[in-house]
N, C-alpha and C. Protein backbone atom coordinates (compact mmCIF):
# COMPACT_ATOMS: atom_id res chain seq x y z
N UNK A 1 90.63 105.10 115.43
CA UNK A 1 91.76 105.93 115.09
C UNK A 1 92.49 105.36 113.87
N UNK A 2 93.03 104.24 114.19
CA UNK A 2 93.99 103.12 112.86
C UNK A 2 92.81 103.42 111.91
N UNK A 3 91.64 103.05 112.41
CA UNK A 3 90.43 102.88 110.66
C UNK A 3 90.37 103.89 110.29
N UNK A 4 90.29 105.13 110.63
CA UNK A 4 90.20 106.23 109.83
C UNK A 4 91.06 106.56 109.29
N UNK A 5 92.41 106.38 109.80
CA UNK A 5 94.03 106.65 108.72
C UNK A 5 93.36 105.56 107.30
N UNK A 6 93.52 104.09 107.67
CA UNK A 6 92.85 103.33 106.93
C UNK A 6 92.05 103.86 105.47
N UNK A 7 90.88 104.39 105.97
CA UNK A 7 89.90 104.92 105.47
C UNK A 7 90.88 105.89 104.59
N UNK A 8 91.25 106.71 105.46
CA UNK A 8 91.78 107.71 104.38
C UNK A 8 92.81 107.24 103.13
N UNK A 9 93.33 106.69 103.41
CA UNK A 9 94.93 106.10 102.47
C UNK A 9 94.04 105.55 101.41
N UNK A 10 92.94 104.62 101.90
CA UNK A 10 91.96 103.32 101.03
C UNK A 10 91.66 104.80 99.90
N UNK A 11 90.95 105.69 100.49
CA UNK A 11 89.91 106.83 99.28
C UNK A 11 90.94 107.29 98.71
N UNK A 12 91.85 107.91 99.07
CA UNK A 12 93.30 108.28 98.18
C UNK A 12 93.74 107.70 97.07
N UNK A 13 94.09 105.79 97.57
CA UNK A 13 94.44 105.56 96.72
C UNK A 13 93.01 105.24 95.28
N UNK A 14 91.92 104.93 95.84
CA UNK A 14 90.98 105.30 95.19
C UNK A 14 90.36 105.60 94.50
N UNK A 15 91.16 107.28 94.12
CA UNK A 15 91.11 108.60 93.80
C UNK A 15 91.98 108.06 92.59
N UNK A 16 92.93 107.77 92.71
CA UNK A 16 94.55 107.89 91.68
C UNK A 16 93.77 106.85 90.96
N UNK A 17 93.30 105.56 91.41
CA UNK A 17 92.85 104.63 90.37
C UNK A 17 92.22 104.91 89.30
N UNK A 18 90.86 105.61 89.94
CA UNK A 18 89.86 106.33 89.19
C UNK A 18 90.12 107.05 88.08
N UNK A 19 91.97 108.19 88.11
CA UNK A 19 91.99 108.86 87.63
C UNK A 19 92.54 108.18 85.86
N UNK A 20 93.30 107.49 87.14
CA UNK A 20 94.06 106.73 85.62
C UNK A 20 92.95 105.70 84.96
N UNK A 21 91.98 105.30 85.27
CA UNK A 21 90.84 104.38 84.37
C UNK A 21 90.27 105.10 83.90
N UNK A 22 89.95 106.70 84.25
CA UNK A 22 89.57 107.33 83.40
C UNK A 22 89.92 108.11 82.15
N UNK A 23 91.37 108.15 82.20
CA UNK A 23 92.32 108.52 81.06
C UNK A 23 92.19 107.03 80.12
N UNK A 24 92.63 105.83 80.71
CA UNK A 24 92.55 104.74 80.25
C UNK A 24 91.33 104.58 79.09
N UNK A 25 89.94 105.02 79.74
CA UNK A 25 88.76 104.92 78.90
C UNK A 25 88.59 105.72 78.00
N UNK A 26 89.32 107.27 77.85
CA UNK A 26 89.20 108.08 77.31
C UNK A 26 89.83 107.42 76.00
N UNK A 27 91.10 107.38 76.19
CA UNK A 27 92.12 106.68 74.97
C UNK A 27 91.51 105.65 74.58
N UNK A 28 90.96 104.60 75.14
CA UNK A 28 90.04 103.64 74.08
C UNK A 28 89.15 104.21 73.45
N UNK A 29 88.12 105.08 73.55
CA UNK A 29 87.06 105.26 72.96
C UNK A 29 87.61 106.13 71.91
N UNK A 30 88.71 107.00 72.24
CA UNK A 30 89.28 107.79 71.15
C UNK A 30 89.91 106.72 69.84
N UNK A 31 91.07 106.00 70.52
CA UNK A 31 91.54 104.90 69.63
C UNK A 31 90.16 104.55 68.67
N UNK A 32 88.98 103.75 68.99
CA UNK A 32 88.09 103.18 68.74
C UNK A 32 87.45 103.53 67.44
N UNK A 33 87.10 104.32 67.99
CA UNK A 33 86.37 105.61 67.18
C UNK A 33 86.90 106.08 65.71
N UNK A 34 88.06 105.49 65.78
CA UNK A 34 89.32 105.72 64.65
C UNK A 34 89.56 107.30 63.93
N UNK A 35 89.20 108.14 65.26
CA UNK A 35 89.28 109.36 64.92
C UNK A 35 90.49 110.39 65.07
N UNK A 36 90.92 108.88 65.13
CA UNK A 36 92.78 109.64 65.36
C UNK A 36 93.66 109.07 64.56
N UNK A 37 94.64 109.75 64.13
CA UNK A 37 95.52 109.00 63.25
C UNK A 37 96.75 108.32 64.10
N UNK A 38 97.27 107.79 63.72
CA UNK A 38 98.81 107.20 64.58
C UNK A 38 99.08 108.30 64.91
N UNK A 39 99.38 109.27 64.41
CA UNK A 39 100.57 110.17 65.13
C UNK A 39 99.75 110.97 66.18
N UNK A 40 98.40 111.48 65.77
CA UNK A 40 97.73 112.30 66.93
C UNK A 40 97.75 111.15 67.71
N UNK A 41 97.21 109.87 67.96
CA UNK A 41 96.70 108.79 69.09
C UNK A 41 98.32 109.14 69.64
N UNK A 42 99.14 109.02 68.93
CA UNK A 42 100.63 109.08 69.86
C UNK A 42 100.51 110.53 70.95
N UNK A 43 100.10 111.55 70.30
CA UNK A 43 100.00 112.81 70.86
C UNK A 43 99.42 112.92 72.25
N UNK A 44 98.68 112.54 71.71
CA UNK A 44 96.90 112.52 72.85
C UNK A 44 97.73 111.02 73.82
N UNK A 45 97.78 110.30 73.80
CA UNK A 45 98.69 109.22 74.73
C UNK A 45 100.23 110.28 75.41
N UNK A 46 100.44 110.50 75.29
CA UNK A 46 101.89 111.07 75.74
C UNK A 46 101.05 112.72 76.54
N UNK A 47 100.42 113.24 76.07
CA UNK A 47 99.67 114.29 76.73
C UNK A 47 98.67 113.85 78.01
N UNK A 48 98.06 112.66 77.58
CA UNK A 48 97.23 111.99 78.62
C UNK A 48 97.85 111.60 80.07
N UNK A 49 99.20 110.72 79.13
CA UNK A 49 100.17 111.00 80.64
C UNK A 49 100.52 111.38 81.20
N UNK A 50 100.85 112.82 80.89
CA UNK A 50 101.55 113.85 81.46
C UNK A 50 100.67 114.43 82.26
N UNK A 51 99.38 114.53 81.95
CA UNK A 51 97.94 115.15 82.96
C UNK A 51 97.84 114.39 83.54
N UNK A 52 97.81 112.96 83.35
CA UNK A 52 97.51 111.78 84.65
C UNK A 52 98.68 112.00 85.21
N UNK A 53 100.01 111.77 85.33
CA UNK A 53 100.87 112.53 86.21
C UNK A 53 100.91 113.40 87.18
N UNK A 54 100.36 114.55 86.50
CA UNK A 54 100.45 115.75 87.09
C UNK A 54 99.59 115.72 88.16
N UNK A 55 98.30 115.05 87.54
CA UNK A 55 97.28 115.17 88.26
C UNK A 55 97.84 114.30 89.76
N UNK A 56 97.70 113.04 89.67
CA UNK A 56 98.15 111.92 90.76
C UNK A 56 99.11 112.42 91.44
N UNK A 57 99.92 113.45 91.06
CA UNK A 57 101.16 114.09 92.25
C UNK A 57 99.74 115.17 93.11
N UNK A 58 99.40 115.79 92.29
CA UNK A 58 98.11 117.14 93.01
C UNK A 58 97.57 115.92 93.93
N UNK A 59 97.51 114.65 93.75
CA UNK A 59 96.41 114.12 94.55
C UNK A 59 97.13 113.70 95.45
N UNK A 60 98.24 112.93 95.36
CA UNK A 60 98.84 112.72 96.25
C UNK A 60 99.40 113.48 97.40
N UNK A 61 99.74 114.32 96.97
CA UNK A 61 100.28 115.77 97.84
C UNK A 61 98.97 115.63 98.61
N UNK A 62 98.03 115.87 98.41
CA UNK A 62 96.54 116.65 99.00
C UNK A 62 96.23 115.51 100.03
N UNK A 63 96.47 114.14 99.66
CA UNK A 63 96.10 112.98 100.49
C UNK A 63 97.25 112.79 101.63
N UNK A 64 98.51 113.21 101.41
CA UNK A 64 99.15 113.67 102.15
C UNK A 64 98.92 114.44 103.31
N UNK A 65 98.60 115.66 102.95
CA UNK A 65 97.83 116.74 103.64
C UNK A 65 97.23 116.41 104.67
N UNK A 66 95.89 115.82 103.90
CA UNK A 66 95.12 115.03 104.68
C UNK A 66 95.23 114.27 105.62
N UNK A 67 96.34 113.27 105.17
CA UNK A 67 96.25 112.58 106.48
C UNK A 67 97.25 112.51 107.76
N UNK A 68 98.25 114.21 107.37
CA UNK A 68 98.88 114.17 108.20
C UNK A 68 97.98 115.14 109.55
N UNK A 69 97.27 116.15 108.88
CA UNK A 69 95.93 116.78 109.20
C UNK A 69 95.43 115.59 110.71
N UNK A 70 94.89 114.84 110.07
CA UNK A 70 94.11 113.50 110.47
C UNK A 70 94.85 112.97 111.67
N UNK A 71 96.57 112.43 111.61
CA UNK A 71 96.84 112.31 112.56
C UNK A 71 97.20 113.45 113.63
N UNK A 72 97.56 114.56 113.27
CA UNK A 72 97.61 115.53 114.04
C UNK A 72 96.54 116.12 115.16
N UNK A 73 94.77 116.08 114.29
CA UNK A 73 94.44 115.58 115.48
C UNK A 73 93.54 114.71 116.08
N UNK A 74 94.49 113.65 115.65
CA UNK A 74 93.99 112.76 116.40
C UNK A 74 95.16 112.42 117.53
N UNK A 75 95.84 113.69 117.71
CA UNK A 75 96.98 113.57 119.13
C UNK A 75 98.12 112.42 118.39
N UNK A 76 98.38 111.97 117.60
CA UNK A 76 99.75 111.12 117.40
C UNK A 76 100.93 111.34 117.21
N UNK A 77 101.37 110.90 117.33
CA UNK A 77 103.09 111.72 117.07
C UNK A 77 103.72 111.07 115.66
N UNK A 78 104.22 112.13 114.88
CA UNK A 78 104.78 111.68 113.68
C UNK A 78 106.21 110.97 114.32
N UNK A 79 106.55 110.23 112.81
CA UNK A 79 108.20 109.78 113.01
C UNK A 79 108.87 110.55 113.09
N UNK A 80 109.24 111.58 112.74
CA UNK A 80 110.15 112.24 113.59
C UNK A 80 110.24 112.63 114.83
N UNK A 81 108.74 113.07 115.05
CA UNK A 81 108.74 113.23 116.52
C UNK A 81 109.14 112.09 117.40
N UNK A 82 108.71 110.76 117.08
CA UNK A 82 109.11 110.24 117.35
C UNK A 82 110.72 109.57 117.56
N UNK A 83 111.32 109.82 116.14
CA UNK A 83 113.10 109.81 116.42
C UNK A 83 113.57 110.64 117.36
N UNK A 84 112.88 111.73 117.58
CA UNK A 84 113.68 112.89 118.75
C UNK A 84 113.56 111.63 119.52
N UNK A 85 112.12 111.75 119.89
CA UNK A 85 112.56 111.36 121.51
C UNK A 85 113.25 110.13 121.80
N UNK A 86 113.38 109.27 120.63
CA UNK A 86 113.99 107.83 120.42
C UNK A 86 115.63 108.12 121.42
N UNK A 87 116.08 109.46 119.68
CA UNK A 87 117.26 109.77 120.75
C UNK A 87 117.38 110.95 121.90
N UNK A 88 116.92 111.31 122.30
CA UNK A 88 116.83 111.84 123.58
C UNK A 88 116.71 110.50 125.18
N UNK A 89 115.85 109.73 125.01
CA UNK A 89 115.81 108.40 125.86
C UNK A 89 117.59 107.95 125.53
N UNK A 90 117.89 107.92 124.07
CA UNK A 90 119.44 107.40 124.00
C UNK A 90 120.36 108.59 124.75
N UNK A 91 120.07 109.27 124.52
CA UNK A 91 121.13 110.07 125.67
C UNK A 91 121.21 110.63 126.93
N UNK A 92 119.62 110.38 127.54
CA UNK A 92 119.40 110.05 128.65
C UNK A 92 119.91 108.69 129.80
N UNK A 93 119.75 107.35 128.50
CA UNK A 93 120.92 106.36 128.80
C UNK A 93 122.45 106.92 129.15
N UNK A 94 122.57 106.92 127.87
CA UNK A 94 123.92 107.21 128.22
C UNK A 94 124.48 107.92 129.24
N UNK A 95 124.23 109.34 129.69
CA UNK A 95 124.09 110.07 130.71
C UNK A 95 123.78 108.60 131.75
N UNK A 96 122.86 108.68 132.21
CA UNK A 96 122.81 107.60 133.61
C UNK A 96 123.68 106.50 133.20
N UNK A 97 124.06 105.91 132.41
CA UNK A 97 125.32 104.94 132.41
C UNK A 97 126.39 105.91 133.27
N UNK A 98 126.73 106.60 132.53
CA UNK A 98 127.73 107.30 132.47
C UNK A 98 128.45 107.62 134.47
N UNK A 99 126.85 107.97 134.86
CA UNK A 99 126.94 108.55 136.59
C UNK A 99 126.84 107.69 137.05
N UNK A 100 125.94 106.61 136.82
CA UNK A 100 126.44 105.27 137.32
C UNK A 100 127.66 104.20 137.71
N UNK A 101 128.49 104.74 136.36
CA UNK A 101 130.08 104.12 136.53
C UNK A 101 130.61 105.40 137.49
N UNK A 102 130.98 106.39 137.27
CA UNK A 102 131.09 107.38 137.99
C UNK A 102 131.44 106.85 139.90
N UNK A 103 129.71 106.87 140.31
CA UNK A 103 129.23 106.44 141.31
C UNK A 103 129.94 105.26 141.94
N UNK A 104 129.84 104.11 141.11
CA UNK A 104 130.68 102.85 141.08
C UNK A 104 132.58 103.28 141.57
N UNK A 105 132.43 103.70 140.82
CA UNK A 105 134.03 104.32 140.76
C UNK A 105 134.89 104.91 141.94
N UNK A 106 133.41 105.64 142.88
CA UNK A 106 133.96 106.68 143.69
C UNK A 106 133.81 105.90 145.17
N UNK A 107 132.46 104.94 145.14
CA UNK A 107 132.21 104.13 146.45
C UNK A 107 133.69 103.01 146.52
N UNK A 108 134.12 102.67 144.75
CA UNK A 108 135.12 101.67 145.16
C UNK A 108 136.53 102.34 146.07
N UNK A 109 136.44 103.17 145.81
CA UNK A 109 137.79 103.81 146.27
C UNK A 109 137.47 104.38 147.97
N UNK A 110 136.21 104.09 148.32
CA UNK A 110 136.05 104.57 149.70
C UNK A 110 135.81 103.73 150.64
N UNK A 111 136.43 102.15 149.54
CA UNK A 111 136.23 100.82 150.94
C UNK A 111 137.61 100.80 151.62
């Protein structure tokens, strides 16, 4: 169960590496090549980012997806679900505190 969340997060992040070494390689071979002048290499760099950006949010979102997908079913309960019931148990306390003193309260007065 844990290894496959694992698994998934590991290929995700993966994914984003890949994307950006591949922009990375692109801009060297362009730089290289000296088929750009300063101002286009500036162009093409500032455009590159903005697609590696764009892109790594699309991926992220999607790996998201994924692995909320993943725990869902695999039966787990998200954090929130989990905060409900965190506080629900807290006000279930409280409540039985509460009848407890109550209780306390009502036997003292009937010695």
């Amino acid at each position: 169960m844990v290894n496959d969340l694992r698994k998934a997060f590991l290929l995700g992040l993966g994914v984003l590496s890949y994307s950006e070494q591949k922009y990375s390689e692109i801009l060297e071979d362009f730089m290289k090549q000296g088929e750009a002048k300063e101002k286009e290499g500036e162009e093409f760099v500032k455009v590159a980012k903005e697609k590696f950006e764009e892109n790594r949010k699309k991926k992220k979102k999607r790996l998201q997806e994924e692995v909320k997908k993943l725990v869902s079913s695999m039966g787990l309960v998200t954090k929130d679900e989990l905060n409900k019931v965190k506080k629900d148990v807290d006000t279930l306390k409280k409540k039985l505190k509460s009848m407890e003193s109550k209780k306390v309260k009502s036997e003292g007065g009937k010695k």
